[in-house]
Protein backbone atom coordinates (compact mmCIF):
# COMPACT_ATOMS: atom_id res chain seq x y z
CA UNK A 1 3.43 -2.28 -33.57
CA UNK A 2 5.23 -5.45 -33.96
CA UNK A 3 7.14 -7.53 -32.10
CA UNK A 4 9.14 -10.70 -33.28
CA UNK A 5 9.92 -13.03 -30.11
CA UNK A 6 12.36 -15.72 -29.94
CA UNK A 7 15.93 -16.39 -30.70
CA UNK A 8 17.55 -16.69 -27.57
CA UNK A 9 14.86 -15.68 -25.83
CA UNK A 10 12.24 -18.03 -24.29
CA UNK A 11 10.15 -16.89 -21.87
CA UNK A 12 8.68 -13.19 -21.26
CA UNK A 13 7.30 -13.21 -17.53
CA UNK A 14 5.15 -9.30 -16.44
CA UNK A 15 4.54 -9.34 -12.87
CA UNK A 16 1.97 -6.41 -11.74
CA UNK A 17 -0.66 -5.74 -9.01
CA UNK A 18 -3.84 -5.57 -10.13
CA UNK A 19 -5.06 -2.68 -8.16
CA UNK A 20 -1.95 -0.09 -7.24
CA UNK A 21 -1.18 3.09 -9.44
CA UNK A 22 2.15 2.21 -9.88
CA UNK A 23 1.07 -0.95 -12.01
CA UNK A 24 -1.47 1.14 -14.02
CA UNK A 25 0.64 1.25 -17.17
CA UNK A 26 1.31 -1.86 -17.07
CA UNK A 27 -2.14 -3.02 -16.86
CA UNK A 28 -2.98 -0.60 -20.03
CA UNK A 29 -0.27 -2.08 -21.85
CA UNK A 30 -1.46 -5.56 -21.69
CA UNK A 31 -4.91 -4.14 -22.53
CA UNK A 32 -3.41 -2.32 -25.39
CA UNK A 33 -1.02 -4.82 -26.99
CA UNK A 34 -0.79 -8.30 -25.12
CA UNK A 35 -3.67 -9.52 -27.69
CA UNK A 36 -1.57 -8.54 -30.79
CA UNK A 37 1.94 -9.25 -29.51
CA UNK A 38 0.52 -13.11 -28.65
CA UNK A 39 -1.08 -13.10 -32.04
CA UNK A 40 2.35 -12.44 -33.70
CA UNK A 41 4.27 -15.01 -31.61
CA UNK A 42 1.72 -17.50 -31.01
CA UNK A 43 3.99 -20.05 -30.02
CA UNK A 44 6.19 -18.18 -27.33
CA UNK A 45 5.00 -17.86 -23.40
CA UNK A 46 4.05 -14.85 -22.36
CA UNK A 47 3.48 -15.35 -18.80
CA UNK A 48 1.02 -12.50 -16.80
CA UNK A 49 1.13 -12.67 -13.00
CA UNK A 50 -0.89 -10.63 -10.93
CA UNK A 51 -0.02 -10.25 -7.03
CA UNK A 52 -1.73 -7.78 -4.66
CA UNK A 53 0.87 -5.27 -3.69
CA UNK A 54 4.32 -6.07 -5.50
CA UNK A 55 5.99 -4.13 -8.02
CA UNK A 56 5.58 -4.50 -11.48
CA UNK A 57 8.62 -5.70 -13.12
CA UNK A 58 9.32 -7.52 -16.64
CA UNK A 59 11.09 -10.77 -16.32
CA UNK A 60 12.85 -12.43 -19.74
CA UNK A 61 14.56 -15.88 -19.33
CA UNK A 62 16.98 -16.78 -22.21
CA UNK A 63 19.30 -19.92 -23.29
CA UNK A 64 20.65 -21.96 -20.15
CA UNK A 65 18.25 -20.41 -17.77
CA UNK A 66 20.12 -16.79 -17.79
CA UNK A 67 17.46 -14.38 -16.72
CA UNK A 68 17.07 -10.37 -17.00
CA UNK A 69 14.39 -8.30 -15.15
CA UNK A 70 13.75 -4.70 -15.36
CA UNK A 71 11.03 -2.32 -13.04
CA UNK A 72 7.83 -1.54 -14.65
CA UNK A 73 6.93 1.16 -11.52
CA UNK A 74 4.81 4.16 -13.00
CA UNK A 75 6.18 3.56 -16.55
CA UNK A 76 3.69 4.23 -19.28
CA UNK A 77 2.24 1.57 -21.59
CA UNK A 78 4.40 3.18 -24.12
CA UNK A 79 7.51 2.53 -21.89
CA UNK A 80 6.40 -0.68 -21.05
CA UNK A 81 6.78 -1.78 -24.99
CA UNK A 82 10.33 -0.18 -25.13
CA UNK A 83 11.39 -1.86 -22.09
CA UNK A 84 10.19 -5.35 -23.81
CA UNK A 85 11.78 -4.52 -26.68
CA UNK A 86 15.04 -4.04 -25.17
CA UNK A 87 14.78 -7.33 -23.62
CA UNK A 88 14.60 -8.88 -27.87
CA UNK A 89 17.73 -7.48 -28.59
């Protein structure tokens, strides 16, 4: 797995609850990959956020502040990864 972050992207913000079901992908995702992924793009915030009770949801902020977000409820880790990807493009 590899992911190249940057160009005009420049921040990646996952928001998730720590304890609900519908933020357990999410959770296995950034036990999964969030090691590797900040190995390959030292340089580049990655921001985690954990909140009792909200819904997880991907944040990515790009050149002059524009931002994208996209729900993260009961996706897999696996769909987690293609929804950051889609956020590179």
């Amino acid at each position: 797995m590899s992911v190249r972050l940057g160009g005009a992207l420049r921040e990646l913000r996952i928001h998730l609850c720590q304890t609900s079901q519908q933020s357990a992908g999410v959770r296995e995702f950034i036990n999964k990959n969030y090691v590797n992924i900040k190995k390959e793009n030292p340089n580049f915030p990655i921001l985690i956020r954990e909140c009792n009770g909200i819904q997880p949801r991907i944040w990515a902020r790009y050149d002059k502040g524009v931002e994208r977000s996209a729900p993260l409820t009961n996706l897999s880790a696996s769909d987690v990864l293609a929804a950051l990807k889609q956020f590179v493009k």
